[in-house]
N, C-alpha and C. Protein backbone atom coordinates (compact mmCIF):
# COMPACT_ATOMS: atom_id res chain seq x y z
N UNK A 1 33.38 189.24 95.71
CA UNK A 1 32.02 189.73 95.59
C UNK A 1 31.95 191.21 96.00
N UNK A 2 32.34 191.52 97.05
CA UNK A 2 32.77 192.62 97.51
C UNK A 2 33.39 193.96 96.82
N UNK A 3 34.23 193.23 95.85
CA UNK A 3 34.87 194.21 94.84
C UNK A 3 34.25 194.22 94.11
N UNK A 4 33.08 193.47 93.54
CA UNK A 4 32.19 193.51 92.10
C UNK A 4 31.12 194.38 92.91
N UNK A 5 30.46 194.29 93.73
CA UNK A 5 29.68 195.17 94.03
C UNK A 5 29.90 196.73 94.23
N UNK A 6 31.40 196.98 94.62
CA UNK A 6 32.00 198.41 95.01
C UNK A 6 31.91 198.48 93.34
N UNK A 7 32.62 198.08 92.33
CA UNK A 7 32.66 198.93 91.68
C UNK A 7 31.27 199.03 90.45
N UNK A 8 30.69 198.23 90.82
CA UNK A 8 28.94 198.12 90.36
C UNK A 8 28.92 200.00 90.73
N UNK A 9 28.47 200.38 92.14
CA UNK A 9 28.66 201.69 92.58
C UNK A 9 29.54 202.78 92.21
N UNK A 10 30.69 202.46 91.83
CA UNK A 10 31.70 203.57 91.53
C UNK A 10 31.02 203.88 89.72
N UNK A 11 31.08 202.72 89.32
CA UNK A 11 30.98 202.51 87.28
C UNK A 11 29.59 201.96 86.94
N UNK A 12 28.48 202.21 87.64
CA UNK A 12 27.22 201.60 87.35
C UNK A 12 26.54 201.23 85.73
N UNK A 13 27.73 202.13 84.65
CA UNK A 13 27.74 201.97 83.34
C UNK A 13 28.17 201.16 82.14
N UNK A 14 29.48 200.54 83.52
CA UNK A 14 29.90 199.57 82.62
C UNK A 14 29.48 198.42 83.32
N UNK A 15 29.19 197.68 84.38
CA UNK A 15 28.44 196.44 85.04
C UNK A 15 27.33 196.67 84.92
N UNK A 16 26.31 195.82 84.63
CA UNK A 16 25.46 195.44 84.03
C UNK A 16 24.47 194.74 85.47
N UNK A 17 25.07 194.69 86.43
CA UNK A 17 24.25 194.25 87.49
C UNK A 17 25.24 194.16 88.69
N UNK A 18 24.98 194.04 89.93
CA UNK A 18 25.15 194.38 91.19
C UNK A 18 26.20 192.97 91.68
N UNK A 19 25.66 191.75 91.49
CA UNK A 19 26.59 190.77 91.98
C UNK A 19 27.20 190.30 90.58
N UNK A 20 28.24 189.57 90.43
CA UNK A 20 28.66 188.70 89.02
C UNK A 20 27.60 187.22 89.00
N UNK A 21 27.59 186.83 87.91
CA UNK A 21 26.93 185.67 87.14
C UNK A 21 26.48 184.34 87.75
N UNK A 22 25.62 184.00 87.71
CA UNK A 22 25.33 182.58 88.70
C UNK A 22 25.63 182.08 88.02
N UNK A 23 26.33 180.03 88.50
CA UNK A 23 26.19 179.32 87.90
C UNK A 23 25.83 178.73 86.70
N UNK A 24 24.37 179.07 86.67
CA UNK A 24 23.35 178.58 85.69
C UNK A 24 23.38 179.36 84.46
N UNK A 25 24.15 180.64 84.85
CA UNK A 25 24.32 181.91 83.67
C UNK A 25 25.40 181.02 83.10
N UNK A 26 26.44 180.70 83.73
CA UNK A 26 27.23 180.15 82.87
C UNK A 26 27.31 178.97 82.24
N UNK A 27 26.95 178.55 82.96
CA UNK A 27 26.22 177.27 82.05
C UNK A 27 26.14 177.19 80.93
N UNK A 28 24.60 177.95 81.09
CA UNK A 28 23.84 178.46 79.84
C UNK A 28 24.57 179.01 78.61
N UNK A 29 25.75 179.49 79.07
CA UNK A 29 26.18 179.89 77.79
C UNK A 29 27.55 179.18 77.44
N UNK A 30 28.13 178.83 78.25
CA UNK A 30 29.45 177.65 77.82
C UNK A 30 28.83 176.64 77.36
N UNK A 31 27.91 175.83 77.91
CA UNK A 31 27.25 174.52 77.27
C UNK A 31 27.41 174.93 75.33
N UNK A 32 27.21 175.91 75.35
CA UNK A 32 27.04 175.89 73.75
C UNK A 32 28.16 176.27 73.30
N UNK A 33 29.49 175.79 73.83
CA UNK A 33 30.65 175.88 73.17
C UNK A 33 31.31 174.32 72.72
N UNK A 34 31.52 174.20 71.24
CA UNK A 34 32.82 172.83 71.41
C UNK A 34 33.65 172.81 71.57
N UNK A 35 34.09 172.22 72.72
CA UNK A 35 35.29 172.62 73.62
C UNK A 35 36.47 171.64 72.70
N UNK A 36 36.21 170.69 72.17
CA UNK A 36 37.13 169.72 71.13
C UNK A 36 37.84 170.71 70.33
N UNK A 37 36.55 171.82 69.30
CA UNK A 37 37.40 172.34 68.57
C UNK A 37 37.34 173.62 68.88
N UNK A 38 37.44 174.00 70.41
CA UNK A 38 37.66 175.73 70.26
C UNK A 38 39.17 175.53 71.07
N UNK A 39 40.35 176.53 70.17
CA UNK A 39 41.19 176.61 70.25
C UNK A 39 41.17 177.82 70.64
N UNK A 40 41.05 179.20 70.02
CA UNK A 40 41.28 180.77 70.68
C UNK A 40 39.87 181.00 71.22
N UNK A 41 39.82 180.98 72.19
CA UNK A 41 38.35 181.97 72.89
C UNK A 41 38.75 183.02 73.60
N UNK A 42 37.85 183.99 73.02
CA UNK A 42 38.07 185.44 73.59
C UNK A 42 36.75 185.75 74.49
N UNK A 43 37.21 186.44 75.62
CA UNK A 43 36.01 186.54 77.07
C UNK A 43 36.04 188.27 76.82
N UNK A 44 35.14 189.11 76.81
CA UNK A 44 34.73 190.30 77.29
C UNK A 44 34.16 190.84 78.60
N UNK A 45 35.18 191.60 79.20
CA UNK A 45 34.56 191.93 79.99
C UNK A 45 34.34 191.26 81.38
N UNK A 46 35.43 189.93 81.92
CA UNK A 46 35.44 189.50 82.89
C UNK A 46 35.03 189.87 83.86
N UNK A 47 34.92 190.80 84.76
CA UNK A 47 34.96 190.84 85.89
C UNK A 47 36.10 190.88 86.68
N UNK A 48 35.38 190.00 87.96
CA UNK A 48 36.22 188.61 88.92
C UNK A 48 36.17 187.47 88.16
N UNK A 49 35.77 187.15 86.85
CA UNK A 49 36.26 185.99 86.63
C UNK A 49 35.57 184.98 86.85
N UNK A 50 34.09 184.62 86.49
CA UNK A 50 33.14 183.91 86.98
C UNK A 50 33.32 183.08 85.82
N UNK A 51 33.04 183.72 84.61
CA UNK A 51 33.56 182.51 83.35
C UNK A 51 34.47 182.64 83.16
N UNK A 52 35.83 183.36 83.22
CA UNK A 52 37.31 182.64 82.99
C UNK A 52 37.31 181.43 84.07
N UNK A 53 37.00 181.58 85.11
CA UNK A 53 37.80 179.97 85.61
C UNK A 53 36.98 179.33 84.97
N UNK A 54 35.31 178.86 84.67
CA UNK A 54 34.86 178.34 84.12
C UNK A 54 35.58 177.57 82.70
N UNK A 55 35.70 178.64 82.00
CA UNK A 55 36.39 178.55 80.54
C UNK A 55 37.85 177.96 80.74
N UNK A 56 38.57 178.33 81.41
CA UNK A 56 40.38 177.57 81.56
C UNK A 56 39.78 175.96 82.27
N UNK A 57 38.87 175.95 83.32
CA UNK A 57 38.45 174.70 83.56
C UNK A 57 38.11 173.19 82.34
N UNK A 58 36.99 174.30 81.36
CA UNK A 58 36.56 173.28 80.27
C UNK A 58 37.87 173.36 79.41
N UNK A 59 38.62 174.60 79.04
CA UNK A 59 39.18 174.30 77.56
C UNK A 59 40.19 173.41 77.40
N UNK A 60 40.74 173.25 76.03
CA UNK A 60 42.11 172.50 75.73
C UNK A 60 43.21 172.68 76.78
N UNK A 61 43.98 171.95 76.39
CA UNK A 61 45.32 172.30 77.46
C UNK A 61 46.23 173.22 76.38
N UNK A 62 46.04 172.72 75.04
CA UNK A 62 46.64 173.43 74.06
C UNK A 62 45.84 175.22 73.67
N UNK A 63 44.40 175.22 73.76
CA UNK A 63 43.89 176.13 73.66
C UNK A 63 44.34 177.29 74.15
N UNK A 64 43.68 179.18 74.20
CA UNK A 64 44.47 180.19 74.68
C UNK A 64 43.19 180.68 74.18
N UNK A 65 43.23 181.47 75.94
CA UNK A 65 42.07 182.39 76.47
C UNK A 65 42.12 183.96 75.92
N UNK A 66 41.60 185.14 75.64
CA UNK A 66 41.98 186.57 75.52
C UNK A 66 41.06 187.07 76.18
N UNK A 67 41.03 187.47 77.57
CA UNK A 67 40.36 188.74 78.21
C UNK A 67 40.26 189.60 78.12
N UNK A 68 39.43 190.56 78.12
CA UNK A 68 39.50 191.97 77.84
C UNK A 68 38.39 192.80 78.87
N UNK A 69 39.43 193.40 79.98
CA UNK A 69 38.77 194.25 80.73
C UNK A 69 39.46 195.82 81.12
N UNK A 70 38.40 196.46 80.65
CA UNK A 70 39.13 198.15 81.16
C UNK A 70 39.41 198.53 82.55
N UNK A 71 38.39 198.57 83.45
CA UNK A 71 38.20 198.12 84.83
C UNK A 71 40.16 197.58 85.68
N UNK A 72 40.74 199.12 86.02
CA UNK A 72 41.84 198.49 86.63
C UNK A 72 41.48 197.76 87.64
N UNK A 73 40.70 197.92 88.51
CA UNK A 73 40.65 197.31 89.49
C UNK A 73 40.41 195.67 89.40
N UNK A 74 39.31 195.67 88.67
CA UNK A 74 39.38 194.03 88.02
C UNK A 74 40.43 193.67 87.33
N UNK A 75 41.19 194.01 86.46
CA UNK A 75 42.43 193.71 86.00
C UNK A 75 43.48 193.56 86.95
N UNK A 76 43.71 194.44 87.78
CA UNK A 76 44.64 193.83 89.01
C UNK A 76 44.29 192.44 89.80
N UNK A 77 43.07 192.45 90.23
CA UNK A 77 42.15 190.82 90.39
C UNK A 77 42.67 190.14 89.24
N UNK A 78 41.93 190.07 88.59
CA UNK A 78 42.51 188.97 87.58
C UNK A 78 43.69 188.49 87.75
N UNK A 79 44.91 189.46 87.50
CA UNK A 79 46.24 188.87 87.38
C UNK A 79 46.82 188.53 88.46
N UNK A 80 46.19 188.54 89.86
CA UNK A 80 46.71 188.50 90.86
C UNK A 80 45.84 186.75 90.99
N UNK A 81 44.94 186.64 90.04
CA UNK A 81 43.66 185.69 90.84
C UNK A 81 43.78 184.19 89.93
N UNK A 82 44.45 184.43 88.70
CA UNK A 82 44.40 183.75 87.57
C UNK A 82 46.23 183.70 87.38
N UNK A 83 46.73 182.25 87.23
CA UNK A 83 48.27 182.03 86.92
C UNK A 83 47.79 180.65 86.06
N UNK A 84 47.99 181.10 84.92
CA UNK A 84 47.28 179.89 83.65
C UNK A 84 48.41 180.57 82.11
N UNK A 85 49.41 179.59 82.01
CA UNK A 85 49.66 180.23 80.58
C UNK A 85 48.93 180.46 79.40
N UNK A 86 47.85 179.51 79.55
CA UNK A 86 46.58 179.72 78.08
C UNK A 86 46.32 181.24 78.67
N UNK A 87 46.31 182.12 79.75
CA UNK A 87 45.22 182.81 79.60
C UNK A 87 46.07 184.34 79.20
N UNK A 88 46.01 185.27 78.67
CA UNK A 88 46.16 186.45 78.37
C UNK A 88 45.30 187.46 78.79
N UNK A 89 45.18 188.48 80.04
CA UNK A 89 44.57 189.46 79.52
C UNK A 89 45.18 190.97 79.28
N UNK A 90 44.02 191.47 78.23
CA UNK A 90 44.27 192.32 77.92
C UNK A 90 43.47 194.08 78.56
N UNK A 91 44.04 194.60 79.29
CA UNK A 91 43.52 195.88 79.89
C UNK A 91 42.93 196.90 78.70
N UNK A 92 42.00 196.06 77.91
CA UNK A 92 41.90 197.57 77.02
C UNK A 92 40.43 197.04 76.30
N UNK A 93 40.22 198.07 75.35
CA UNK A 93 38.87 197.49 75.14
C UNK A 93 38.76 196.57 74.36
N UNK A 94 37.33 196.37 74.37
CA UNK A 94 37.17 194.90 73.65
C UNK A 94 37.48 195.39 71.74
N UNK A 95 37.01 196.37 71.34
CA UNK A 95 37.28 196.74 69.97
C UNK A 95 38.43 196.77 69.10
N UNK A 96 39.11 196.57 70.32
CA UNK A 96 41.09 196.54 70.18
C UNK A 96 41.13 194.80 69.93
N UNK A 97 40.11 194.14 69.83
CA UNK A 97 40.36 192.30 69.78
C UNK A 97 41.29 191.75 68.70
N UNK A 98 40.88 192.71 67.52
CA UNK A 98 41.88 191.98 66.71
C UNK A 98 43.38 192.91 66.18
N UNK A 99 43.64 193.39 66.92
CA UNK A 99 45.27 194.23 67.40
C UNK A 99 46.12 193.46 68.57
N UNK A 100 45.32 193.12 69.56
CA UNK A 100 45.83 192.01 70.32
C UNK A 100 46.11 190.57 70.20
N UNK A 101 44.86 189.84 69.29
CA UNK A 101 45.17 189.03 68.67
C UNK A 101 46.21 189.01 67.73
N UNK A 102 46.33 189.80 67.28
CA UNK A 102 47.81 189.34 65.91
C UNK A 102 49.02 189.93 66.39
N UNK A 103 49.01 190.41 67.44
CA UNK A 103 49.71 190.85 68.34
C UNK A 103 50.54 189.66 69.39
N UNK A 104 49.78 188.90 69.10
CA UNK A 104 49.91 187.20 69.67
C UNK A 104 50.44 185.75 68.79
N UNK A 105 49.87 187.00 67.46
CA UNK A 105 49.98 185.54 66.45
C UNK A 105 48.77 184.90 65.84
N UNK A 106 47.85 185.42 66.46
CA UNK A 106 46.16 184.75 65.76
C UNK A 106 45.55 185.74 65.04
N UNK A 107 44.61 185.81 63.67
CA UNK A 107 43.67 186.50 63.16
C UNK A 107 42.42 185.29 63.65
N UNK A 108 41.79 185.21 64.31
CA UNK A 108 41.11 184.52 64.49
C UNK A 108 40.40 183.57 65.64
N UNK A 109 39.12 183.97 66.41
CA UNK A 109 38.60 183.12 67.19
C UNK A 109 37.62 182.44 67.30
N UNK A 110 37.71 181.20 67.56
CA UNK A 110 36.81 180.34 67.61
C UNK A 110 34.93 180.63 68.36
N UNK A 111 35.18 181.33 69.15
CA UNK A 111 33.87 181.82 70.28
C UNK A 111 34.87 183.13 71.12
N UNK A 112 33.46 184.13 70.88
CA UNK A 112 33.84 185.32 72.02
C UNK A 112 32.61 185.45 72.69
N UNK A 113 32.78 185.19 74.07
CA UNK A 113 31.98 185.77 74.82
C UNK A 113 31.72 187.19 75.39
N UNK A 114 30.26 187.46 75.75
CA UNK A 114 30.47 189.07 75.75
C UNK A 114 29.26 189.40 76.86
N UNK A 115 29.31 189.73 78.18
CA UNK A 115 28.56 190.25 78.96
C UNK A 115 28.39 191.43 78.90
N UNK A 116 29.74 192.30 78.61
CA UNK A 116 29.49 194.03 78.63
C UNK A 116 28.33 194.47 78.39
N UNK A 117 27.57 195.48 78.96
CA UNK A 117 26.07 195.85 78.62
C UNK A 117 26.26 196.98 77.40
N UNK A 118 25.99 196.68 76.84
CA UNK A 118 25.86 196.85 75.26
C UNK A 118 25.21 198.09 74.97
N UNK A 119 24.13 198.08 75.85
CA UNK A 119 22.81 199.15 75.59
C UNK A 119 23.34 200.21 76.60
N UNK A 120 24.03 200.42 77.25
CA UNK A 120 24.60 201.41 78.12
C UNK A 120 25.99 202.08 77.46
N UNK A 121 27.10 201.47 76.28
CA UNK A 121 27.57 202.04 75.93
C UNK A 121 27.09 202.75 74.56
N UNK A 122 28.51 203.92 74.54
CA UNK A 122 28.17 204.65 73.15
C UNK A 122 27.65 203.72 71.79
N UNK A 123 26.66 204.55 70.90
CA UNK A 123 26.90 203.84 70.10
C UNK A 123 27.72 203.57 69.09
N UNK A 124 29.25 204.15 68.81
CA UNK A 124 29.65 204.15 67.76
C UNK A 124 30.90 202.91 68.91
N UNK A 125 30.90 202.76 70.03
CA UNK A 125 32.26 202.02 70.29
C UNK A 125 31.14 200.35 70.32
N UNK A 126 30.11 200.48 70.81
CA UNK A 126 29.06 198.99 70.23
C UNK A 126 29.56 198.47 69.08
N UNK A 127 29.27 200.05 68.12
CA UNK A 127 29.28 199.23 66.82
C UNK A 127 30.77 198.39 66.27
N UNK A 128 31.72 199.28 66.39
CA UNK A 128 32.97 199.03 66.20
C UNK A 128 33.16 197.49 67.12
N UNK A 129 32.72 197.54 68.11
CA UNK A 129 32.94 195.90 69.06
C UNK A 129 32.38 194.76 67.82
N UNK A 130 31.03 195.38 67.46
CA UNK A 130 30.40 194.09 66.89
C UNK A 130 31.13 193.66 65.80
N UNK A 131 31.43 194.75 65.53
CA UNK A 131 31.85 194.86 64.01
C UNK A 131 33.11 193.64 63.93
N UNK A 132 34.27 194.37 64.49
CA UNK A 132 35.38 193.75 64.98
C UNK A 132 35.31 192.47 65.51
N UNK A 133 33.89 192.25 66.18
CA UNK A 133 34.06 190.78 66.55
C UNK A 133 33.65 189.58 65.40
N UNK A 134 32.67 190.16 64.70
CA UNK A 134 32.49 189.75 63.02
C UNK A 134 33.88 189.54 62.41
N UNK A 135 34.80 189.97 62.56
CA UNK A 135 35.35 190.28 61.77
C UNK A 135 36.47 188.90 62.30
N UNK A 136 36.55 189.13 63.50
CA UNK A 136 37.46 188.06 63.77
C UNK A 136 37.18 186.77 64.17
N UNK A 137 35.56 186.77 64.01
CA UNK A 137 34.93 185.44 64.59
C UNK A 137 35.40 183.71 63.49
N UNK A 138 35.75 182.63 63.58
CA UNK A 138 35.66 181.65 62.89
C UNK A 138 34.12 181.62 62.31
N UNK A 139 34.12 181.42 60.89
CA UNK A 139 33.35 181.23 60.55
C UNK A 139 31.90 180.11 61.25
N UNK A 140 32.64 178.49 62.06
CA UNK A 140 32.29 177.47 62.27
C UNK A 140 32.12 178.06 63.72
N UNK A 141 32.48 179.47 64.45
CA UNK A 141 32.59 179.64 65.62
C UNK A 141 30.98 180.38 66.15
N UNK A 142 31.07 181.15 67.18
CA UNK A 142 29.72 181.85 67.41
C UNK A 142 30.20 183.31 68.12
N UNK A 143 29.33 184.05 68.40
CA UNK A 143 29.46 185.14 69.57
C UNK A 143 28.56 185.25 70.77
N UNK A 144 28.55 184.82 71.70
CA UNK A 144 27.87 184.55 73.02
C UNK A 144 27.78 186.06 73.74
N UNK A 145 26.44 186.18 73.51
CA UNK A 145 26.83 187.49 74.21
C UNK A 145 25.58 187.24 75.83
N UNK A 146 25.28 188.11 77.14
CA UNK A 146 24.09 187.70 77.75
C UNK A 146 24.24 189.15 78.10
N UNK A 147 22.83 189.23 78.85
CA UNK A 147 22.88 190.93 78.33
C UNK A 147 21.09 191.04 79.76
N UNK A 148 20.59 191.85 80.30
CA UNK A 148 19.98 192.14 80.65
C UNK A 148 18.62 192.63 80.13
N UNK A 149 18.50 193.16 79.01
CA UNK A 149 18.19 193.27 77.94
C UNK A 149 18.33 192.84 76.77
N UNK A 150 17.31 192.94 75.96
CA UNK A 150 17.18 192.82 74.67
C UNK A 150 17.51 194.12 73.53
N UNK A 151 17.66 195.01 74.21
CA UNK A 151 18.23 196.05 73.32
C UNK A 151 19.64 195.94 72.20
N UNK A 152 20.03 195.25 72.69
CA UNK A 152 21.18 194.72 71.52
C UNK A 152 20.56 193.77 70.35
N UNK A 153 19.36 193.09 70.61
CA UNK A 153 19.23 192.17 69.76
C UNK A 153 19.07 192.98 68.44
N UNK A 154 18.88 194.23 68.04
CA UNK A 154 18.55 194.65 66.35
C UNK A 154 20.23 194.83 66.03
N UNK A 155 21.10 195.56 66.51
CA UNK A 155 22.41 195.32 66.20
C UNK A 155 22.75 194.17 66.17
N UNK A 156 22.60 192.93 66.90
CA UNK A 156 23.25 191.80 66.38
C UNK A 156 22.71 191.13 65.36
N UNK A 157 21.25 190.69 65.27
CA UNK A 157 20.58 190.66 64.37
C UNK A 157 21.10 191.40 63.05
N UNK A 158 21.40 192.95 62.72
CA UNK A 158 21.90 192.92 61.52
C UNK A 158 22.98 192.60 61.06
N UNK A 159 24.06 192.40 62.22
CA UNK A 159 25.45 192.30 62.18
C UNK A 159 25.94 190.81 61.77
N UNK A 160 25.17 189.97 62.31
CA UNK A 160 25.35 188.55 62.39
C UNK A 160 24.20 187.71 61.69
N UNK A 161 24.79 186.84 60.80
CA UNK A 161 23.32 186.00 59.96
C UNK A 161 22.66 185.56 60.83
N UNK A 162 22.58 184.91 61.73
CA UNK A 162 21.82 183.98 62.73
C UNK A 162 21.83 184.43 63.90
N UNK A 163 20.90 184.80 64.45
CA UNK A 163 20.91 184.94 66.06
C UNK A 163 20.06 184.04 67.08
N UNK A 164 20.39 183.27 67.85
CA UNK A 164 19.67 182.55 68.44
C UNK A 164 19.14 182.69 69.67
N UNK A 165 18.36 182.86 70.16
CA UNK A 165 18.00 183.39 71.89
C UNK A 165 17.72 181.88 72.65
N UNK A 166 17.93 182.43 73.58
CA UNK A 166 17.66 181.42 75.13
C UNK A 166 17.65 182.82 76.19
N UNK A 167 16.86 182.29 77.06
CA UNK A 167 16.91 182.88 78.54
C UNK A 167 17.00 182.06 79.88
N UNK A 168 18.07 183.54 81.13
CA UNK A 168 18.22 182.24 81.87
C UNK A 168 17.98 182.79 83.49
N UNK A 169 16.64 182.55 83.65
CA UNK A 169 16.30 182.63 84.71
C UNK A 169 16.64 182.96 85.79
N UNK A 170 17.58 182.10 86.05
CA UNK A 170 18.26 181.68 87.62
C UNK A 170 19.79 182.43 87.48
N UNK A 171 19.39 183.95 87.61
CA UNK A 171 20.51 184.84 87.45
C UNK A 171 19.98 186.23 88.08
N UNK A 172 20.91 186.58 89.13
CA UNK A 172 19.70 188.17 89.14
C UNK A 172 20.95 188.98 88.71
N UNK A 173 20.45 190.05 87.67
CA UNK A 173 18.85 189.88 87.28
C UNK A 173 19.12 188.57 86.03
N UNK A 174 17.78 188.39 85.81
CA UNK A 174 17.64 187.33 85.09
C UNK A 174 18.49 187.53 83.29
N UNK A 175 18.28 186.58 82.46
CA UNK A 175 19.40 186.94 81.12
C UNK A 175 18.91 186.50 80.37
N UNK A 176 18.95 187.22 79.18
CA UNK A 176 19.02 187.11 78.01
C UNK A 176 20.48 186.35 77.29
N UNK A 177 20.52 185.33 76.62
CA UNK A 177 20.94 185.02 76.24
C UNK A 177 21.32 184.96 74.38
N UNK A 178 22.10 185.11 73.80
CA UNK A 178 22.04 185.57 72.14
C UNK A 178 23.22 184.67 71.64
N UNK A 179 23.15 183.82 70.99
CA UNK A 179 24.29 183.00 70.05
C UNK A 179 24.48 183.10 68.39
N UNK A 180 25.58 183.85 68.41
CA UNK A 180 25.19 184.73 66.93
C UNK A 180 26.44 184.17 66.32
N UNK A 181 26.18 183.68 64.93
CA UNK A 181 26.63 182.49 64.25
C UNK A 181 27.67 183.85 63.57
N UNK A 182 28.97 183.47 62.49
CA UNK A 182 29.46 184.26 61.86
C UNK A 182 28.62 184.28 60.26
N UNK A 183 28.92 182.67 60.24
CA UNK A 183 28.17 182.86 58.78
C UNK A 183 27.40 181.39 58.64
């Protein structure tokens, strides 16, 4: 907690809020995964790791995780915090998803989750994320993104046929929630 809050202070641009994710945040947004048939899930933007253990907890035994955090300091956490062969991460950005993926052997993931605050980065590396995550999403899969805002919703909205909202209260700060279908 300690380290998510220091670097909340050091990078106030790329964390999106002061402590990592309650419970109920995650919940809220794993509940809407099928864990039967998700085989590649890709996480943005971990942290400490509030939904990776979550996510290695629910998934396959056969399944395989892809992280993606810039944040050395959380990346040293991680790999020091997480010993799971499903899980991979990757120190780089999320727009790089499908270079790492086939880099592995997959064009293709079932669900990517995405906390990064969206509305705080540039807009041309947003777009390229969304884009890219379109691009590599399973059709039958989704993109989970939760966000503090609603400022992302007109980019995903055009990017993605379906966008679905939920909000989730019992999170400070509280969340927006977005489940954006491929096709």
């Amino acid at each position: 907690m300690l380290l998510f809050a220091r670097n909340f202070f050091r990078h106030p641009m790329m964390l999106g809020s002061i402590i990592p994710s309650s419970r109920f945040l995650v919940r809220e947004v794993l509940d809407r995964i099928d864990w039967k048939n998700a085989g590649v899930i890709v996480e943005y933007g971990p942290g400490i790791g509030n939904f990776t253990a979550e996510i290695l907890e629910r998934m396959r035994p056969d399944a395989t995780l892809f992280i993606f955090e810039t944040n050395p300091d959380f990346v040293r956490y991680l790999r020091a915090s997480f010993n799971d062969p499903r899980l991979h991460i990757a120190a780089t950005s999320a727009a790089d998803v499908d270079s790492v993926l086939k880099a592995q052997g997959f064009t293709r993931a079932d669900y990517v989750i995405s906390g990064v605050p969206f509305s705080t980065m540039p807009a041309e590396v947003r777009e390229s994320i969304l884009q890219t995550t379109r691009a590599i999403l399973n059709p039958a899969g989704a993109f989970l993104v939760y966000q503090f805002s609603t400022r992302v919703l007109a980019d995903l909205t055009r990017i993605f046929p379906k966008v679905d909202r939920a909000w989730e209260p019992l999170n400070i700060l509280p969340a927006h929630v977005f489940a954006c279908a491929g096709d």
